[in-house]
Protein backbone atom coordinates (compact mmCIF):
# COMPACT_ATOMS: atom_id res chain seq x y z
CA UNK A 1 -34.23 27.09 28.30
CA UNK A 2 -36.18 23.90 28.54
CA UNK A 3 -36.74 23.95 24.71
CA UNK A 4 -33.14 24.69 24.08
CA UNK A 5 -32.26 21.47 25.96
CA UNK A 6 -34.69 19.41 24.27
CA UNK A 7 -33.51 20.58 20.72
CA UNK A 8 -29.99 19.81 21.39
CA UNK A 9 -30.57 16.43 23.27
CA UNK A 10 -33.38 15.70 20.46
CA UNK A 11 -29.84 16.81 17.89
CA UNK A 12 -27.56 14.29 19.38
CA UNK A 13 -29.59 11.22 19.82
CA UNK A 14 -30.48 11.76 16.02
CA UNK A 15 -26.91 12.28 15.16
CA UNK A 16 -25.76 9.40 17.29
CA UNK A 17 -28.37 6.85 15.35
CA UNK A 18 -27.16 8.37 12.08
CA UNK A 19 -23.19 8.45 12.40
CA UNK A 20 -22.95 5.64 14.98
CA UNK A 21 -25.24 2.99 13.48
CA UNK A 22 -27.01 3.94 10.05
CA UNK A 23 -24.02 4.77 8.17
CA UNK A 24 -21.81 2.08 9.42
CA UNK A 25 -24.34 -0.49 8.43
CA UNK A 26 -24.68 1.53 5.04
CA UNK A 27 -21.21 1.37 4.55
CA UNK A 28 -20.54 -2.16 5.70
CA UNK A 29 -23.16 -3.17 3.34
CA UNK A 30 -21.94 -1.89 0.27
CA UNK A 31 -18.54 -3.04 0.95
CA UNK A 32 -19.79 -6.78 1.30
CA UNK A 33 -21.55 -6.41 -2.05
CA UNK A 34 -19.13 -4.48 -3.97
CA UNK A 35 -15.49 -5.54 -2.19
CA UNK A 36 -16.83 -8.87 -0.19
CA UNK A 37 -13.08 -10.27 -0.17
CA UNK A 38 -11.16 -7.30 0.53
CA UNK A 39 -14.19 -6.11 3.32
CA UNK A 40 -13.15 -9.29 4.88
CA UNK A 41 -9.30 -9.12 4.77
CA UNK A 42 -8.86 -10.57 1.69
CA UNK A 43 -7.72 -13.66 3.65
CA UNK A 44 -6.02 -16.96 2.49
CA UNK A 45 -7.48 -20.25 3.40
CA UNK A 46 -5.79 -24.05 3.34
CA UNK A 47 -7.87 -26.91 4.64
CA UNK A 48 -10.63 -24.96 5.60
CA UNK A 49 -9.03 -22.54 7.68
CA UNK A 50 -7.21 -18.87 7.60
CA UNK A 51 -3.51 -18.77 7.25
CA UNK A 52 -3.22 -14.96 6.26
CA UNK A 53 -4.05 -12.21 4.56
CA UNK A 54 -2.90 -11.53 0.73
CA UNK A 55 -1.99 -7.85 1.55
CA UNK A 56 -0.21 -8.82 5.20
CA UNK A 57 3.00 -9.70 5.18
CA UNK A 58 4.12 -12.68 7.53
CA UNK A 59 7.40 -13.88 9.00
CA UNK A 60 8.67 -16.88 7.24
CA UNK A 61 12.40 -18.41 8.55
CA UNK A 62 12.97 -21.84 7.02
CA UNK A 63 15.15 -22.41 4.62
CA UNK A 64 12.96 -23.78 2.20
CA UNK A 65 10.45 -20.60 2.13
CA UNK A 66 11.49 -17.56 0.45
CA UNK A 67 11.51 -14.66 2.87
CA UNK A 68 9.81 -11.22 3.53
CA UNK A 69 11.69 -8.27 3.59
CA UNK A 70 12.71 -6.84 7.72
CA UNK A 71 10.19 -5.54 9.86
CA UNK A 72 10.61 -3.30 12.46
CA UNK A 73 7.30 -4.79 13.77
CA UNK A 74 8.10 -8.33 13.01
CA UNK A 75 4.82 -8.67 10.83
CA UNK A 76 2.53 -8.14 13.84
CA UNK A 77 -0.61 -6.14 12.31
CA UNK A 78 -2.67 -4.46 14.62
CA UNK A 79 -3.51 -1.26 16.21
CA UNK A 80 -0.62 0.18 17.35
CA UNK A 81 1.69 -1.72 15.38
CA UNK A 82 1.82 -0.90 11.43
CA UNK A 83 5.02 1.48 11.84
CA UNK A 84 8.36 1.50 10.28
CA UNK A 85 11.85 2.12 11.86
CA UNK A 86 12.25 6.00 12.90
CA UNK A 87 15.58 5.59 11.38
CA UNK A 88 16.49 7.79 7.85
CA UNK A 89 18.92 6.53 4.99
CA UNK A 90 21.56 8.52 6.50
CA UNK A 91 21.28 6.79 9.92
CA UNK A 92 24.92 5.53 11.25
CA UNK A 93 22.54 3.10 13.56
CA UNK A 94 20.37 2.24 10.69
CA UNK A 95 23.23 1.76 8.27
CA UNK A 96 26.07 0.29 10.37
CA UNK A 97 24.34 -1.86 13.07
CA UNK A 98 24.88 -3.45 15.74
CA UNK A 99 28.39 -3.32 17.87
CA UNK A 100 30.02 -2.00 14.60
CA UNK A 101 33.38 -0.55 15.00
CA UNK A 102 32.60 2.19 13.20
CA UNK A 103 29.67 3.48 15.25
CA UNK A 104 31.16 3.46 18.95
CA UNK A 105 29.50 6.40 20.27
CA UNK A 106 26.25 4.95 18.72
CA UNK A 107 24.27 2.32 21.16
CA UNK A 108 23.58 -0.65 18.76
CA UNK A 109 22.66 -3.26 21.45
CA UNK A 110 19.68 -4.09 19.95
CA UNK A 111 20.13 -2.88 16.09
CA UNK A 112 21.20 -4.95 13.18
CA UNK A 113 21.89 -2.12 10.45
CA UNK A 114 21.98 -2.50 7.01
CA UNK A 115 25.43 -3.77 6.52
CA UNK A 116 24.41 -6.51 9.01
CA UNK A 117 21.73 -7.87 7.01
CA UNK A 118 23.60 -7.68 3.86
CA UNK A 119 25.87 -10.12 5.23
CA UNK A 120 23.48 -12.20 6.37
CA UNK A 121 21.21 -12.51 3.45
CA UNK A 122 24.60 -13.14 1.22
CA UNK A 123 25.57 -16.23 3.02
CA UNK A 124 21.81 -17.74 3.57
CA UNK A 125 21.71 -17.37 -0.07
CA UNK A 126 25.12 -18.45 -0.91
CA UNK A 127 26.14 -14.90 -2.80
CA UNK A 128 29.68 -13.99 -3.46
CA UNK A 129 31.21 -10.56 -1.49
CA UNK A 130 31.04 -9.33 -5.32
CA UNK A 131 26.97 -9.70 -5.83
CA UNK A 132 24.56 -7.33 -5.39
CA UNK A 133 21.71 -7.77 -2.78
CA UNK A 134 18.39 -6.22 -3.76
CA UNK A 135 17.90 -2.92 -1.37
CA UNK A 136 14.48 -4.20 -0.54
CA UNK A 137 16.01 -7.77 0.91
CA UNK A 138 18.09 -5.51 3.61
CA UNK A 139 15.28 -2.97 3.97
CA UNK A 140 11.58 -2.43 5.60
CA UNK A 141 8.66 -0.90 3.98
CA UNK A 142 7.09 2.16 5.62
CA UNK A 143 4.14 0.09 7.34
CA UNK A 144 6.34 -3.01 8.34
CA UNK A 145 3.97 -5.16 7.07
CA UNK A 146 4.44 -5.48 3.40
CA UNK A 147 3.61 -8.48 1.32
CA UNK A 148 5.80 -8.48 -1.33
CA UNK A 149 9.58 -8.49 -2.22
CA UNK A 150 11.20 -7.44 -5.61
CA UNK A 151 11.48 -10.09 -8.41
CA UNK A 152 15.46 -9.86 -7.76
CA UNK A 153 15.12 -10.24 -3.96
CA UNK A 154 12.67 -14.00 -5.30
CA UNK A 155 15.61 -14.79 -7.84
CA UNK A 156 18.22 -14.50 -5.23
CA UNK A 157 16.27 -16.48 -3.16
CA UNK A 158 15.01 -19.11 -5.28
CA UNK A 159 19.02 -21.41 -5.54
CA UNK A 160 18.48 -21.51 -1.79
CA UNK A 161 14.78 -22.79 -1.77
CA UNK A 162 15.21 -25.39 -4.52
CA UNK A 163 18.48 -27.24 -3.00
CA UNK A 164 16.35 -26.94 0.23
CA UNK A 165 13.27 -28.96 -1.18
CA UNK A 166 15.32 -30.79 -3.29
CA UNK A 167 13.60 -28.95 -6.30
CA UNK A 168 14.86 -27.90 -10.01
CA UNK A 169 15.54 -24.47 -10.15
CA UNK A 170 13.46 -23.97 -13.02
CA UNK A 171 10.59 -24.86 -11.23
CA UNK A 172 10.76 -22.32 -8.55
CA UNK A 173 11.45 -19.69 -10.99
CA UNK A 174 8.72 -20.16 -13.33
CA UNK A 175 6.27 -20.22 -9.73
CA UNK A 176 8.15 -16.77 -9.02
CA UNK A 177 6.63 -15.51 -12.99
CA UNK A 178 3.84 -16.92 -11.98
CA UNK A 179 3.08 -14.90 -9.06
CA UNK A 180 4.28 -12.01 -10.05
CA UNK A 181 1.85 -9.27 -9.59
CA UNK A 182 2.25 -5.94 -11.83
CA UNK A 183 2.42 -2.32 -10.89
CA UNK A 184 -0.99 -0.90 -9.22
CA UNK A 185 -3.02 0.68 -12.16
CA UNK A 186 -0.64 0.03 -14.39
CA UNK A 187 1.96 2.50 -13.46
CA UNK A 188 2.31 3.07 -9.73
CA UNK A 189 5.01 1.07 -8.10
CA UNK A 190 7.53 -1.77 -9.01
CA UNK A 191 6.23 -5.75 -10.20
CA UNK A 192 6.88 -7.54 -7.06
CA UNK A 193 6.25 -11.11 -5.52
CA UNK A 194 3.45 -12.00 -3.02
CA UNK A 195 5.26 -14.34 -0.73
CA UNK A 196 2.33 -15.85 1.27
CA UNK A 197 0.95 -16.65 -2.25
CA UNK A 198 4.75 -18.23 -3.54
CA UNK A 199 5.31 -20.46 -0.22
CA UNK A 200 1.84 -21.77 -0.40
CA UNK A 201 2.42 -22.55 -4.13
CA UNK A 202 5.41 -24.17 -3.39
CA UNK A 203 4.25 -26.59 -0.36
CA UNK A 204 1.17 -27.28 -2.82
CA UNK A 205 3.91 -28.57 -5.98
CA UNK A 206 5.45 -31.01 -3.44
């Protein structure tokens, strides 16, 4: 009995060492060497400080900063946080929002649905009834915390930005091209814009 005990305490204290502190050291070490920037959070400095992370999205509101797509979390990373709406496409909540006619058996006290934020995003752009808005300007990403918008959603955006800092338009598109990031690999996913990377190019051109 007394042997059994000592095998199996003998068992866990080498297991512990092993899974609780050799390989997380392994592991952390290789990461520094091989990923050192994304191990870290592949964060942004400006004047010698962190302002973000490239792969975190962030809330921006002025009106001369383009704009992330909604959040259901309002960009706050963290355990516990990185979740989208539990709404689906179909969604009369989701869709029609908040104190809508339509949806009077639906409690919207707290929702802005799509149709609100279509509205919304046309006049802070200046957009006619008759123009499209980009879905992903009106939309959240699964996590809540995505980065990037579509090049569309940055073009809408962009008339809006350059009357704000009294800039040519031309300007703020070419910035757009120029941080424009490509499809992962190649082939997974849409181009889209990094807007942490975009607003901090534009407050550096002024």
């Amino acid at each position: 009995m007394l042997r059994q005990l000592r095998s199996a305490f003998v068992m866990v204290l080498v297991f512990t060492v092993i899974t609780g502190a050799v390989y997380p050291l392994v592991v952390t070490g290789i990461a520094q060497v091989a990923f050192g920037d994304k191990a870290d959070g592949s964060l942004v400095e400006r004047n010698g400080g962190p302002v973000g992370s490239r792969w975190i999205g962030q809330t921006f509101t002025g009106a001369e900063y383009f704009h992330p797509r909604p959040s259901a979390t309002g960009y706050a990373p963290g355990s516990g946080y990185a979740f989208g709406s539990n709404y689906g496409p179909t969604n009369e909540t989701w869709l029609l929002g908040e104190d809508d006619s339509e949806t009077t058996d639906v409690d919207e006290s707290e929702t802005n649905g799509v149709d609100d934020l279509v509205r919304a995003y046309r006049e802070e752009n200046g957009l006619g009834e008759d123009q499209p808005v980009p879905v992903d300007a009106v939309t959240g990403s699964a996590s809540s915390l995505d980065p990037h918008i579509s090049i569309a959603n940055a073009r809408s955006q962009a008339p809006r930005v350059a009357a704000s800092r009294g800039m040519d338009e031309g300007t703020i598109r070419d910035l757009i091209d120029e941080h424009t990031q490509g499809r992962d690999l190649g082939f997974l996913g849409e181009p889209g814009v990094n807007v942490l990377l975009l607003n901090l190019a534009l407050d550096a051109s002024e």
